[in-house]
C-alpha atoms as a PDB file:
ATOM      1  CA  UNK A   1     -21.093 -40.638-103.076  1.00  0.00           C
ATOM      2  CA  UNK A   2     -21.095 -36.877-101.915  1.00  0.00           C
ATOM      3  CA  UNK A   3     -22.271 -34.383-103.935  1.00  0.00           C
ATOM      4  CA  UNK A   4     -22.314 -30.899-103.362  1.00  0.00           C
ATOM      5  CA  UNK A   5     -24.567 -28.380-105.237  1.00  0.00           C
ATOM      6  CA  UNK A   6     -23.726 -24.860-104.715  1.00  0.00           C
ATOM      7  CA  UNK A   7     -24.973 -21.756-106.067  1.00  0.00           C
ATOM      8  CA  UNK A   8     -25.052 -17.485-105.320  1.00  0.00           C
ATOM      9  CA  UNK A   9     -28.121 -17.884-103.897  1.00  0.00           C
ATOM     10  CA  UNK A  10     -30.904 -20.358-104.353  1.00  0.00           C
ATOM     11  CA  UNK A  11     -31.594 -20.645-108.010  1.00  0.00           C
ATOM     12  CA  UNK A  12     -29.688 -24.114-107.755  1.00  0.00           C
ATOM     13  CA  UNK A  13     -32.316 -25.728-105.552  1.00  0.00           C
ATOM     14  CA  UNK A  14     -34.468 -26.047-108.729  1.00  0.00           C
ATOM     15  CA  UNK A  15     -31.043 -27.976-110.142  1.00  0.00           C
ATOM     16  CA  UNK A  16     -31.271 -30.091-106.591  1.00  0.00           C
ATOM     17  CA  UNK A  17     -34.692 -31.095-106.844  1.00  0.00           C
ATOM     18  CA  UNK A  18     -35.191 -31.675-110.972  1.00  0.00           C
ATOM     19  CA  UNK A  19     -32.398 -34.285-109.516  1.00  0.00           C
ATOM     20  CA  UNK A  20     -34.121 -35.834-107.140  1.00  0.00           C
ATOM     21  CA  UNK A  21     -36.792 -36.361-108.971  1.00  0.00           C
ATOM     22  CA  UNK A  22     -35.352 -38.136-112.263  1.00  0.00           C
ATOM     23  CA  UNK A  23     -33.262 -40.394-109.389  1.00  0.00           C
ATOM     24  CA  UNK A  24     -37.118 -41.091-108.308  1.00  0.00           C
ATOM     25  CA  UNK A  25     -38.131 -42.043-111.389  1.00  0.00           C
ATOM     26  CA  UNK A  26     -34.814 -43.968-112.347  1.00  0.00           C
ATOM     27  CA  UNK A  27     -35.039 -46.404-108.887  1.00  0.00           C
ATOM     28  CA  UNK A  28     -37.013 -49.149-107.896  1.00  0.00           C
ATOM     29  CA  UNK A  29     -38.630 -49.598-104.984  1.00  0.00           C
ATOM     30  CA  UNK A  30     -37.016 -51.041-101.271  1.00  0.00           C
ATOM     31  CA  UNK A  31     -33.927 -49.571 -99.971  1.00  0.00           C
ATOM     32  CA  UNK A  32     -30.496 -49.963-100.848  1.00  0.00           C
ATOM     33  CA  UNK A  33     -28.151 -51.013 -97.740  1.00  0.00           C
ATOM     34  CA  UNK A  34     -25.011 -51.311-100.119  1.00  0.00           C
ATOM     35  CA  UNK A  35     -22.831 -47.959 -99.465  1.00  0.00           C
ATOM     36  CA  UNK A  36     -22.226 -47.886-102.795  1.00  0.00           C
ATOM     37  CA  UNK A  37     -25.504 -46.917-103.319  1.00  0.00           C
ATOM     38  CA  UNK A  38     -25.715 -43.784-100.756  1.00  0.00           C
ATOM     39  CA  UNK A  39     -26.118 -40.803-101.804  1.00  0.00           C
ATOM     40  CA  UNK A  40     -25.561 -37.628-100.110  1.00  0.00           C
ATOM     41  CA  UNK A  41     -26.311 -34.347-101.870  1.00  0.00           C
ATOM     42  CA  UNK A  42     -25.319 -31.209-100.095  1.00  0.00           C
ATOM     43  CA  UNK A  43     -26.642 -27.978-101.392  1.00  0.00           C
ATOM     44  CA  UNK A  44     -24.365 -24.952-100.237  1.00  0.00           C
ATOM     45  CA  UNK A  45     -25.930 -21.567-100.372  1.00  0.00           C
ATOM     46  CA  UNK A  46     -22.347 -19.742-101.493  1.00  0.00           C
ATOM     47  CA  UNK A  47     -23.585 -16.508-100.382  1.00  0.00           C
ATOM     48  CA  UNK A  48     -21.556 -14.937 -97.518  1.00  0.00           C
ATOM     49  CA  UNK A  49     -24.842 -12.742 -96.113  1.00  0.00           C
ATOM     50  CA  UNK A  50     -28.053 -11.516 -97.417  1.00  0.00           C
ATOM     51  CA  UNK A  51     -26.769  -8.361 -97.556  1.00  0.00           C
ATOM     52  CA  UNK A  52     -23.631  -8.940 -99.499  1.00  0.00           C
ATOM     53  CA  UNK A  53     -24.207 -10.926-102.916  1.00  0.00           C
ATOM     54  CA  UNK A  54     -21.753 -11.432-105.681  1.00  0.00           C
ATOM     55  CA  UNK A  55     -23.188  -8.819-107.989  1.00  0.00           C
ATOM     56  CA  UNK A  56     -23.029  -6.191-104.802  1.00  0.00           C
ATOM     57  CA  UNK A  57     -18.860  -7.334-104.933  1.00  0.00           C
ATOM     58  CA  UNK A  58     -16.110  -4.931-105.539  1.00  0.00           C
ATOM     59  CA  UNK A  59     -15.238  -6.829-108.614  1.00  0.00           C
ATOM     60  CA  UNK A  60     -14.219  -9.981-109.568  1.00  0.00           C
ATOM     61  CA  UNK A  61     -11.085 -10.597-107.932  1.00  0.00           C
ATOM     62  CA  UNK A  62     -13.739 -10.215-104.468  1.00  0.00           C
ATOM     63  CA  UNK A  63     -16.044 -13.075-105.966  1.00  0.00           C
ATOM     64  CA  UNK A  64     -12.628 -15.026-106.366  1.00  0.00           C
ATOM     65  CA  UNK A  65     -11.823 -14.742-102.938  1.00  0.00           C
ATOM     66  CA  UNK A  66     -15.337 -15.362-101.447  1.00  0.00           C
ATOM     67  CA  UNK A  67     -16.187 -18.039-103.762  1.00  0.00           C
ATOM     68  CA  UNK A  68     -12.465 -19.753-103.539  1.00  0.00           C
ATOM     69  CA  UNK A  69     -13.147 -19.947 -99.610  1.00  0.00           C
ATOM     70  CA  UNK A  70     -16.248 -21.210 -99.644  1.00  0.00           C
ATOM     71  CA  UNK A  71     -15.210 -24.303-101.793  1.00  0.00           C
ATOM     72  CA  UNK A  72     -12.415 -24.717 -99.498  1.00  0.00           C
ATOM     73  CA  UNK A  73     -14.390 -24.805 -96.622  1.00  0.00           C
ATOM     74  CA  UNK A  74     -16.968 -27.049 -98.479  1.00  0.00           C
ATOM     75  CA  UNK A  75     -14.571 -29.520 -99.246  1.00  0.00           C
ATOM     76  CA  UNK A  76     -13.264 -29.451 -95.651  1.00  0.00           C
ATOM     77  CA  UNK A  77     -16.968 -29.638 -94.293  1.00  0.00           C
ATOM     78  CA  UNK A  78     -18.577 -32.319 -96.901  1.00  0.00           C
ATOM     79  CA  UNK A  79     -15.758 -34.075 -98.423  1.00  0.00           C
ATOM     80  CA  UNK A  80     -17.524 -34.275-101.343  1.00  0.00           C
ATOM     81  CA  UNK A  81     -16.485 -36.421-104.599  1.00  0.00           C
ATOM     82  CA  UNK A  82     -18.313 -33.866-106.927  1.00  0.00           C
ATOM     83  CA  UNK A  83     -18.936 -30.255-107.144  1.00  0.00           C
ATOM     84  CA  UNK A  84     -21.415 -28.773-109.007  1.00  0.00           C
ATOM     85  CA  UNK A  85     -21.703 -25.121-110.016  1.00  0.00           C
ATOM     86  CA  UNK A  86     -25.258 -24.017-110.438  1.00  0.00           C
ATOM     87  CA  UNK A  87     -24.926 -20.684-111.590  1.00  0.00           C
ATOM     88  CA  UNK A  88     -23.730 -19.111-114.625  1.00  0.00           C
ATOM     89  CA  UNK A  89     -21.952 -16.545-113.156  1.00  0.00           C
ATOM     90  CA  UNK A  90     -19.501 -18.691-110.341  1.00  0.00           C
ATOM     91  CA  UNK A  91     -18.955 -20.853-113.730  1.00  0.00           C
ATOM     92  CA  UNK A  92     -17.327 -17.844-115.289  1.00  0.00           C
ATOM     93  CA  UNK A  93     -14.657 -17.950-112.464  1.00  0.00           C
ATOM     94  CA  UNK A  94     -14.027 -21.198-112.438  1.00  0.00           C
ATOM     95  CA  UNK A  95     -11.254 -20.977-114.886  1.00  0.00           C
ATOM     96  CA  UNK A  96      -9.538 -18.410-112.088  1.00  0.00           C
ATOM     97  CA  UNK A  97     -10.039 -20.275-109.200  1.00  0.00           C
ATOM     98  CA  UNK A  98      -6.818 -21.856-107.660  1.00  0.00           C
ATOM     99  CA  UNK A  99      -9.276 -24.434-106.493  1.00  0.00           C
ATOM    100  CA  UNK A 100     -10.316 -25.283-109.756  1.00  0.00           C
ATOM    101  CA  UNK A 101      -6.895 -25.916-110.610  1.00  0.00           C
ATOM    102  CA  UNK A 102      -6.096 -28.087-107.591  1.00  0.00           C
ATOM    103  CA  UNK A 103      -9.534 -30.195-107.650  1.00  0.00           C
ATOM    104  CA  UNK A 104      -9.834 -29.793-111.919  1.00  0.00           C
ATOM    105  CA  UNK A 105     -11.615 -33.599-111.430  1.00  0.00           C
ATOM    106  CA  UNK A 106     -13.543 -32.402-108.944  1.00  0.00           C
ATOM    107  CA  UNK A 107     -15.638 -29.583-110.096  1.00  0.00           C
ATOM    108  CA  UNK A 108     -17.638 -28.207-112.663  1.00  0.00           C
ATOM    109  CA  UNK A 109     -20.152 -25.821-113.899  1.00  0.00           C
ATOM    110  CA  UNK A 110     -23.490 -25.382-115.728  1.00  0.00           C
ATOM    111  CA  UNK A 111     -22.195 -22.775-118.270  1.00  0.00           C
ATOM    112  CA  UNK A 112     -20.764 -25.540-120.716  1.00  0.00           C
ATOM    113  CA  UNK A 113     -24.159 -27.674-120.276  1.00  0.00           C
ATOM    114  CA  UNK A 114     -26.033 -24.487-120.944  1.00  0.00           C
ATOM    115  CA  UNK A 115     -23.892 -23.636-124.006  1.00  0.00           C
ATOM    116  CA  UNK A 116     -24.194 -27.056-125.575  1.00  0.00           C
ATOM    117  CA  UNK A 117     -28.008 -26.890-125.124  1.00  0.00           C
ATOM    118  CA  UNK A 118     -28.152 -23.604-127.603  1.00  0.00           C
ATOM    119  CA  UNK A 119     -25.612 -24.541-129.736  1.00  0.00           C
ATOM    120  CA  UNK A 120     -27.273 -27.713-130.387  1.00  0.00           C
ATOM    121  CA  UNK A 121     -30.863 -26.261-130.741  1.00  0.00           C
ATOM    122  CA  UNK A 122     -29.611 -23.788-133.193  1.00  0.00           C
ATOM    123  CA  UNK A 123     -28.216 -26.191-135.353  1.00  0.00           C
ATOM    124  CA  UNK A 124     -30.999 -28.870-135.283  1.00  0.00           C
ATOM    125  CA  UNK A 125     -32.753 -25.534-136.838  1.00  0.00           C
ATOM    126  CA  UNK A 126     -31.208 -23.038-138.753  1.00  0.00           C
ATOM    127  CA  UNK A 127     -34.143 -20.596-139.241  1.00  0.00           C
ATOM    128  CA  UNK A 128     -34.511 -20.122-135.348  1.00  0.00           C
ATOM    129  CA  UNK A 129     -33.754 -17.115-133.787  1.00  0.00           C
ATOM    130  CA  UNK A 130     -32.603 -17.270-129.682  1.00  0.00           C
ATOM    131  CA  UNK A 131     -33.831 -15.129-127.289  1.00  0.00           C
ATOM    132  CA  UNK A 132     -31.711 -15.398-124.074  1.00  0.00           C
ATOM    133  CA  UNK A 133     -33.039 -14.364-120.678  1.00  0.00           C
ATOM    134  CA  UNK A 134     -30.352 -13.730-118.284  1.00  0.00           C
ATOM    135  CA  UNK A 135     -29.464 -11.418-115.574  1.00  0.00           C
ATOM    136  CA  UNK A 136     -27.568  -8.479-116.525  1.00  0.00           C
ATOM    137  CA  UNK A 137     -24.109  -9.604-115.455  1.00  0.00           C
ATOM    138  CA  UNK A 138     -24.426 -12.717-117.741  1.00  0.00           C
ATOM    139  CA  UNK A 139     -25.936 -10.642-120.332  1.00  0.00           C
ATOM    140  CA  UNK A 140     -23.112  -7.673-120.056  1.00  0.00           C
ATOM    141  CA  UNK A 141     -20.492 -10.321-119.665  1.00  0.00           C
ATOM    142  CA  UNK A 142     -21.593 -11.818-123.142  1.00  0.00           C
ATOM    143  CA  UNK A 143     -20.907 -15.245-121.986  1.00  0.00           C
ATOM    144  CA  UNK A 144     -23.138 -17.102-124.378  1.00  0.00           C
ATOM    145  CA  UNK A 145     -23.276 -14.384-127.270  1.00  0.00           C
ATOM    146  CA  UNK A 146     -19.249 -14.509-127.681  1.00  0.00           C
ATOM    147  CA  UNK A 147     -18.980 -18.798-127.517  1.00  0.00           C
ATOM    148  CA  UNK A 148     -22.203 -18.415-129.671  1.00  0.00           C
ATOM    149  CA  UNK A 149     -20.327 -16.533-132.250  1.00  0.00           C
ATOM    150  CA  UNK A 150     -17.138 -18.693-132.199  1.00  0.00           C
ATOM    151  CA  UNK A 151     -19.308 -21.826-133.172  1.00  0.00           C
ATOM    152  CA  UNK A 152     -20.598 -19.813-136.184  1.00  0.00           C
ATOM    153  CA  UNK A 153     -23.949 -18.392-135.084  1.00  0.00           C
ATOM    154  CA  UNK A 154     -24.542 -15.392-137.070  1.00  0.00           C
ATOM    155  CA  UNK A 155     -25.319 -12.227-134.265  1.00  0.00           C
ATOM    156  CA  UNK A 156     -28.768 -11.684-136.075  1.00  0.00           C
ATOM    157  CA  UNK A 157     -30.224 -15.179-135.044  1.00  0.00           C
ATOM    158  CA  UNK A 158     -29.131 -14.142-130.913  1.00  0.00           C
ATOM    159  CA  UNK A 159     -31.114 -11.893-128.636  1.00  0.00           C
ATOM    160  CA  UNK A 160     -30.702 -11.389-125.300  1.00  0.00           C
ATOM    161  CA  UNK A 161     -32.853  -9.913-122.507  1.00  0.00           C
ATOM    162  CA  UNK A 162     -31.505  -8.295-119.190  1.00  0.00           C
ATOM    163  CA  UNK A 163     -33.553  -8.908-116.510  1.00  0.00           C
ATOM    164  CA  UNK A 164     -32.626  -6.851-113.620  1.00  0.00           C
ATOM    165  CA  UNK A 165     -33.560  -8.074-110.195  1.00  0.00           C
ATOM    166  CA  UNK A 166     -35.960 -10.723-111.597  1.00  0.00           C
ATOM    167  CA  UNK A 167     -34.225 -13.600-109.825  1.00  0.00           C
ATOM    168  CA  UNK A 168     -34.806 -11.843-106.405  1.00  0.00           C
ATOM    169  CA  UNK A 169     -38.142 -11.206-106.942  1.00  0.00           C
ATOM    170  CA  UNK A 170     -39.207 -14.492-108.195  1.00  0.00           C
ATOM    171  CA  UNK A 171     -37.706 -15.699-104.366  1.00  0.00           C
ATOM    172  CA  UNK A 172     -39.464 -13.136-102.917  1.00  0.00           C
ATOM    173  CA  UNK A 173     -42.846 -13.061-104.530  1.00  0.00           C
ATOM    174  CA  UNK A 174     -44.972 -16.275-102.790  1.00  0.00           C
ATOM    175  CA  UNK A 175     -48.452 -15.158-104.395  1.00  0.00           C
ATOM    176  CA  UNK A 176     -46.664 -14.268-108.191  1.00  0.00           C
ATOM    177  CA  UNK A 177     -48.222 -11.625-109.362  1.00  0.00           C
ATOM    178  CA  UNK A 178     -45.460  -8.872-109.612  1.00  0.00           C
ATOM    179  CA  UNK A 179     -43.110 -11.803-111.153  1.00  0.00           C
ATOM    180  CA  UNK A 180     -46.001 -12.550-113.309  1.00  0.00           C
ATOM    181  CA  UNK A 181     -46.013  -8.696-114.178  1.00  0.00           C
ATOM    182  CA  UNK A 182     -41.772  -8.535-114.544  1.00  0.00           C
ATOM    183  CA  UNK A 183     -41.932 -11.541-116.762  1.00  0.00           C
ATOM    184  CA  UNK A 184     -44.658  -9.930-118.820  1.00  0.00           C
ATOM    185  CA  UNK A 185     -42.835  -7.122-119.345  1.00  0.00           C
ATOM    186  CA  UNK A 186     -38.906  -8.304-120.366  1.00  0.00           C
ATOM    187  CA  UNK A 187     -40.978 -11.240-122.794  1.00  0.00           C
ATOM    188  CA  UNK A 188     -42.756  -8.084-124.426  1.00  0.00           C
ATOM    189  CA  UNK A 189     -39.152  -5.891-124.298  1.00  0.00           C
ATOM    190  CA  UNK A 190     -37.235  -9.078-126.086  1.00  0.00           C
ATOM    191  CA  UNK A 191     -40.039  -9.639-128.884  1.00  0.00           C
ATOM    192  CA  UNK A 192     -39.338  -5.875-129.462  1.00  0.00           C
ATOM    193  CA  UNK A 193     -36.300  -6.932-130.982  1.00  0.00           C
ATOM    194  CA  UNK A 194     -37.233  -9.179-133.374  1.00  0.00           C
ATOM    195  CA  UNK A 195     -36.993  -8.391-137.099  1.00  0.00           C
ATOM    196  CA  UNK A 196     -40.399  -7.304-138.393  1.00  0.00           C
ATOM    197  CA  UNK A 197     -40.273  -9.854-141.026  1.00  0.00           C
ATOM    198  CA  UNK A 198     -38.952 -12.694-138.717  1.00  0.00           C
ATOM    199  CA  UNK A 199     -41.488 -15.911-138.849  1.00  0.00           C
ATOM    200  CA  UNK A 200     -38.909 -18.320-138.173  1.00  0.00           C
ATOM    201  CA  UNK A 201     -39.383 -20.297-134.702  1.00  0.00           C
ATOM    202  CA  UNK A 202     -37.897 -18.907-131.355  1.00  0.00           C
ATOM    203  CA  UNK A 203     -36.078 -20.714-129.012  1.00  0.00           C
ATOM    204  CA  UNK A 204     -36.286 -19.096-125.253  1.00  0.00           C
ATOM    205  CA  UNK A 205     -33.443 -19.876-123.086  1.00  0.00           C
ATOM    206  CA  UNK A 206     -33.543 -19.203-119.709  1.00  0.00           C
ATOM    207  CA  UNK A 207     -30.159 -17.905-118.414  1.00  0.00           C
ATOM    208  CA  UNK A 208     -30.362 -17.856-114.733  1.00  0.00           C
ATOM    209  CA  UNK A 209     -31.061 -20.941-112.545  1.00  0.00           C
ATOM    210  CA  UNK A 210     -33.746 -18.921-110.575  1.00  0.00           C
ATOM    211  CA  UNK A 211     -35.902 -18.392-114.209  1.00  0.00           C
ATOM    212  CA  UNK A 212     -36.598 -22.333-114.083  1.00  0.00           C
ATOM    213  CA  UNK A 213     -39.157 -21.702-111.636  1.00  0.00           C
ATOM    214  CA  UNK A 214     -41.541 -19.704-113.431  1.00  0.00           C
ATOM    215  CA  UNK A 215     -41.035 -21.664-116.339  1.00  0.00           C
ATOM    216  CA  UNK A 216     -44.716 -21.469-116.886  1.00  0.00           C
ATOM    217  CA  UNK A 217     -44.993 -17.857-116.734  1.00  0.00           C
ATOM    218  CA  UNK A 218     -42.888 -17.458-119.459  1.00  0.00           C
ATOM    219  CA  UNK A 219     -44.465 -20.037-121.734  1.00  0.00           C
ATOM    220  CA  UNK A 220     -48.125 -17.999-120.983  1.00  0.00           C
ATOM    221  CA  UNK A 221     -46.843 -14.275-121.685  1.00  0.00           C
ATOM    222  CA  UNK A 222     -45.154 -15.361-125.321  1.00  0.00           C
ATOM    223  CA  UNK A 223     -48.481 -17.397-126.298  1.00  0.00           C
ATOM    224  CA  UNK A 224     -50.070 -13.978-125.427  1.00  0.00           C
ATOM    225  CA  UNK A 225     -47.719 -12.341-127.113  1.00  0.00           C
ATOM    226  CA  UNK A 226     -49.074 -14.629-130.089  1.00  0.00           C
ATOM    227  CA  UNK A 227     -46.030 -16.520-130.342  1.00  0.00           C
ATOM    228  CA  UNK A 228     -47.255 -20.535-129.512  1.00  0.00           C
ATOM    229  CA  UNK A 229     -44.855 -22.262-131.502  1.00  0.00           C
ATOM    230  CA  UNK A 230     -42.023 -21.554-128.953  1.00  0.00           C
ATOM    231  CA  UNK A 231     -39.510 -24.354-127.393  1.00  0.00           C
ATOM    232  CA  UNK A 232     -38.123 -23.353-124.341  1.00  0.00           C
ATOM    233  CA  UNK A 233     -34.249 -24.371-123.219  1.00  0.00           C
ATOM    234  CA  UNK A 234     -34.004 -24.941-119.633  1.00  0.00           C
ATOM    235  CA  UNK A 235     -30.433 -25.945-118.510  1.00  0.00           C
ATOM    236  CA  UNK A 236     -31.277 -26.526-115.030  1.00  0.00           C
ATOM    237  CA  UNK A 237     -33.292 -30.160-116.236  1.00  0.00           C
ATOM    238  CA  UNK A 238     -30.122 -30.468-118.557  1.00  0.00           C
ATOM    239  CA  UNK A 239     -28.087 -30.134-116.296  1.00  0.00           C
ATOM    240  CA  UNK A 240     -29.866 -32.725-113.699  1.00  0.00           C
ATOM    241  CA  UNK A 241     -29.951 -35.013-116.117  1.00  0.00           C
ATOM    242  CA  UNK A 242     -26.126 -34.958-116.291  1.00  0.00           C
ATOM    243  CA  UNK A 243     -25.963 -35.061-112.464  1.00  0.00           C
ATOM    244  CA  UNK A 244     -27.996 -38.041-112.447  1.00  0.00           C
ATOM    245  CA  UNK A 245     -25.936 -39.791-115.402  1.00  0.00           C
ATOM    246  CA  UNK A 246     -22.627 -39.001-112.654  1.00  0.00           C
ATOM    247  CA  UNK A 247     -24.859 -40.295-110.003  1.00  0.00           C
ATOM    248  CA  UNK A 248     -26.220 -44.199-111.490  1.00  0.00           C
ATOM    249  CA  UNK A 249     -22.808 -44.469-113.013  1.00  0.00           C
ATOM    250  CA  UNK A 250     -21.568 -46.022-109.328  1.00  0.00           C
ATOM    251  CA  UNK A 251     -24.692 -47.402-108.657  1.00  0.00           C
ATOM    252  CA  UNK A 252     -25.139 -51.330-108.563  1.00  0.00           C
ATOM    253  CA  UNK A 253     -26.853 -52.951-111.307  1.00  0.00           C
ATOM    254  CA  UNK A 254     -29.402 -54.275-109.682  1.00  0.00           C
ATOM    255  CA  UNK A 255     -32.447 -52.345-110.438  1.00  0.00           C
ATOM    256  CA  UNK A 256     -34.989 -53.529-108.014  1.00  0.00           C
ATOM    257  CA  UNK A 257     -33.161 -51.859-105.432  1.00  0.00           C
ATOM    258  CA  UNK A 258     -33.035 -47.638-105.029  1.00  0.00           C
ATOM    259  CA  UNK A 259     -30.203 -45.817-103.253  1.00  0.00           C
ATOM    260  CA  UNK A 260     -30.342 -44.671-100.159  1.00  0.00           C
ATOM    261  CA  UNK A 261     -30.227 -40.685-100.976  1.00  0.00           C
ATOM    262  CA  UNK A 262     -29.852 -38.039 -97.827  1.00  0.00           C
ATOM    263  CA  UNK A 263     -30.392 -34.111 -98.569  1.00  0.00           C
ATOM    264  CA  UNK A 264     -29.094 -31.186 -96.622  1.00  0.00           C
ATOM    265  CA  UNK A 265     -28.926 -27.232 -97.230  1.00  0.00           C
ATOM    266  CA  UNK A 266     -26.322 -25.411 -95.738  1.00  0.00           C
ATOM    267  CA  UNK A 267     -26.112 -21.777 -95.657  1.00  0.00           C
ATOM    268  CA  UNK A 268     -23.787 -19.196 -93.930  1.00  0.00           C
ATOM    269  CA  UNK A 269     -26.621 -17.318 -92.884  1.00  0.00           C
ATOM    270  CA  UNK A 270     -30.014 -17.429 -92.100  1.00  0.00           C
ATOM    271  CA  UNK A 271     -32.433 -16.990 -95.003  1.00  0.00           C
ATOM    272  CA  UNK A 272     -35.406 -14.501 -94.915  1.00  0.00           C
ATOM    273  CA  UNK A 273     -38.859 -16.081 -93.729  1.00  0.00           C
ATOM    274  CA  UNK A 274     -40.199 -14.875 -97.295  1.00  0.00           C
ATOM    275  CA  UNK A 275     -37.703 -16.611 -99.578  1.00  0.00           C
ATOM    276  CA  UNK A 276     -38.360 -19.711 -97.273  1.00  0.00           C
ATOM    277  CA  UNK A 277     -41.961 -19.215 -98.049  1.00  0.00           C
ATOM    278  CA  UNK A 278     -41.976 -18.997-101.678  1.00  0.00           C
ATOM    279  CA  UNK A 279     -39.495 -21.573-102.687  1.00  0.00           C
ATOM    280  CA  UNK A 280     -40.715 -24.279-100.997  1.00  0.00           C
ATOM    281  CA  UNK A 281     -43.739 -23.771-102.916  1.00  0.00           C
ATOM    282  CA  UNK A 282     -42.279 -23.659-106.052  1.00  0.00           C
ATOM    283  CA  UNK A 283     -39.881 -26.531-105.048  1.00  0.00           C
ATOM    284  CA  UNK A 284     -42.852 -29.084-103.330  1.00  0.00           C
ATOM    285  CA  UNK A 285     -43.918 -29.571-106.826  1.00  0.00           C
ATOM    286  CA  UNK A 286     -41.173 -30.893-108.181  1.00  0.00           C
ATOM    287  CA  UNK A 287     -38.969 -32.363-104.754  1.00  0.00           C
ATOM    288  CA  UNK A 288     -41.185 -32.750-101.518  1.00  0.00           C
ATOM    289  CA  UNK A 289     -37.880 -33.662-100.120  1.00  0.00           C
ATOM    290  CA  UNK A 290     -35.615 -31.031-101.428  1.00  0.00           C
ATOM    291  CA  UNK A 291     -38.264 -28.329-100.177  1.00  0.00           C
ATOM    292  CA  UNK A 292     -38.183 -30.391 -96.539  1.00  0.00           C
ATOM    293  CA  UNK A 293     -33.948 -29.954 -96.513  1.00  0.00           C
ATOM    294  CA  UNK A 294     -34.534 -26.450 -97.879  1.00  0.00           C
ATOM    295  CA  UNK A 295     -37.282 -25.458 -94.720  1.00  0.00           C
ATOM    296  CA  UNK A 296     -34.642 -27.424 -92.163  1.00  0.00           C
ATOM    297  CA  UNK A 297     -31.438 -25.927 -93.529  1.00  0.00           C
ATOM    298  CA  UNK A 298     -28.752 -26.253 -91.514  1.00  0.00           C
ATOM    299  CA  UNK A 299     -26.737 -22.684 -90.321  1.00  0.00           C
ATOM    300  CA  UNK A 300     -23.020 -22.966 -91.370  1.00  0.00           C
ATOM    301  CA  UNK A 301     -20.848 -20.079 -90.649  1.00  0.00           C
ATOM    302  CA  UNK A 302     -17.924 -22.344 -90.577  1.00  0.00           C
ATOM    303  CA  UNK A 303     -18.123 -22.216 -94.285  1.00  0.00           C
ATOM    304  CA  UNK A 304     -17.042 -18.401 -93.998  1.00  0.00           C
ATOM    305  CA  UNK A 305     -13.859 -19.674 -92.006  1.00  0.00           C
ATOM    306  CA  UNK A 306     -10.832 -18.119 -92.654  1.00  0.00           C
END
């Protein structure tokens, strides 16, 4: 099987190695030599330079046209079975993309998994309140507060929390401390909304693939914040955990054996020494071998081809 993780930037690695390591913990041990059990994920950096991301765009009918030719180009490149959208806001265009329509089988997004993770937590409780942490496309876009609203969450029970350039800093920031100091402050500016009478329990979603990596930091400034009975919704492990469902569906049934999985990144550009730096750290962790693919990505202009 090929499958191809993409992303506007490198938020999606977390989704790449939270994947690699439930696949860990779902083989055995020895090595598959049945091609039915090869795996090859591809991770495609869907950024066309560092200077030009999707938020920098003209507008959306740009991202349609980057985005639309990079998935082209991917499919060309990889001929991948499976596409995977890692990012909330290349999900939102996925419904415009010609591709989409061509390849519907093909590809899909984390929005819906993300969705389905709040809606379900705020029904299992209906005295908690949802504070979503998102950049502030997502957050102006009101993705999740509008298909909140349609499932019958009332808007009092929904906060949300712009966090402008936090995703760049956390892949920019090896030692921490200004994330830690960012994270700090938008946990203190979304408690700020709360009702004063509020005692009901919070649910913190984190709304951009890149927030998955200071998980941790976010957990620590709410218990400061004297808030300790909080549950935190990550979609990125929800969402591995549907890749790897996709995944051991094809796989044989014998357990004793593991698939044979190979890992590449592939980028249009070369990536800054610092990101390289600080997200293999935060990615060892987790994936020794997705941090490896990450620090011997391959350079693909080719997926820029007209």
């Amino acid at each position: 099987m090929n499958l191809v993780i993409t992303d506007s930037g490198l938020g999606g690695l977390s989704v790449c190695a939270q994947l690699m390591s439930l696949l860990k913990e779902s083989a055995g041990s020895g090595n598959s030599v049945n091609p039915a059990d090869r795996l090859k994920i591809s991770y495609i950096n869907a950024v066309p330079s560092n200077e030009c991301g999707y938020n920098s765009m003209s507008g959306k009918a740009e991202q349609i046209v980057i985005f639309e030719k990079i998935l082209r180009n991917t499919k060309i490149l990889v001929e991948p079975n499976y596409i995977f959208i890692a990012c909330g806001t290349l999900s939102v265009l996925l419904k415009d993309l010609q591709f989409n329509k061509d390849n519907n089988s093909l590809i899909e997004g984390i929005l819906p998994i993300g969705l389905k993770l709040l809606l379900d937590s705020l029904h299992q409780n209906s005295k908690a309140t949802a504070l979503i942490f998102a950049t502030p496309t997502t957050i102006n876009a009101n993705i999740f507060q509008d298909e909140l609203f349609q499932h019958g969450i009332k808007h009092s029970r929904i906060i949300t929390q712009a966090c402008p350039e936090l995703a760049t800093h956390i892949s920019n920031d090896p030692a921490g401390s200004f994330v830690e100091d960012r994270i700090r402050h938008w946990v203190h500016q979304a408690l700020s909304q709360l009702p004063a009478d509020n005692s009901g329990p919070l649910l913190v979603f984190l709304g951009c693939t890149h927030y998955a990596y200071r998980e941790g930091l976010f957990r620590k400034y709410f218990i400061q914040e004297g808030f300790n009975q909080i549950s935190i919704l990550n979609p990125n492990i929800a969402a591995a955990d549907s890749l790897r469902k996709i995944v051991l569906q094809g796989q044989r049934s014998d357990k004793n054996q593991s698939m044979e999985i190979s890992l590449e990144f592939l980028s249009p550009y070369v990536i800054p020494e610092q990101e390289i730096i600080t997200l293999s750290q935060l990615l060892n962790p987790i994936s020794a071998e997705t941090s490896e693919a990450f620090q011997n990505g391959r350079i693909c202009p080719e997926l820029l081809a007209e």
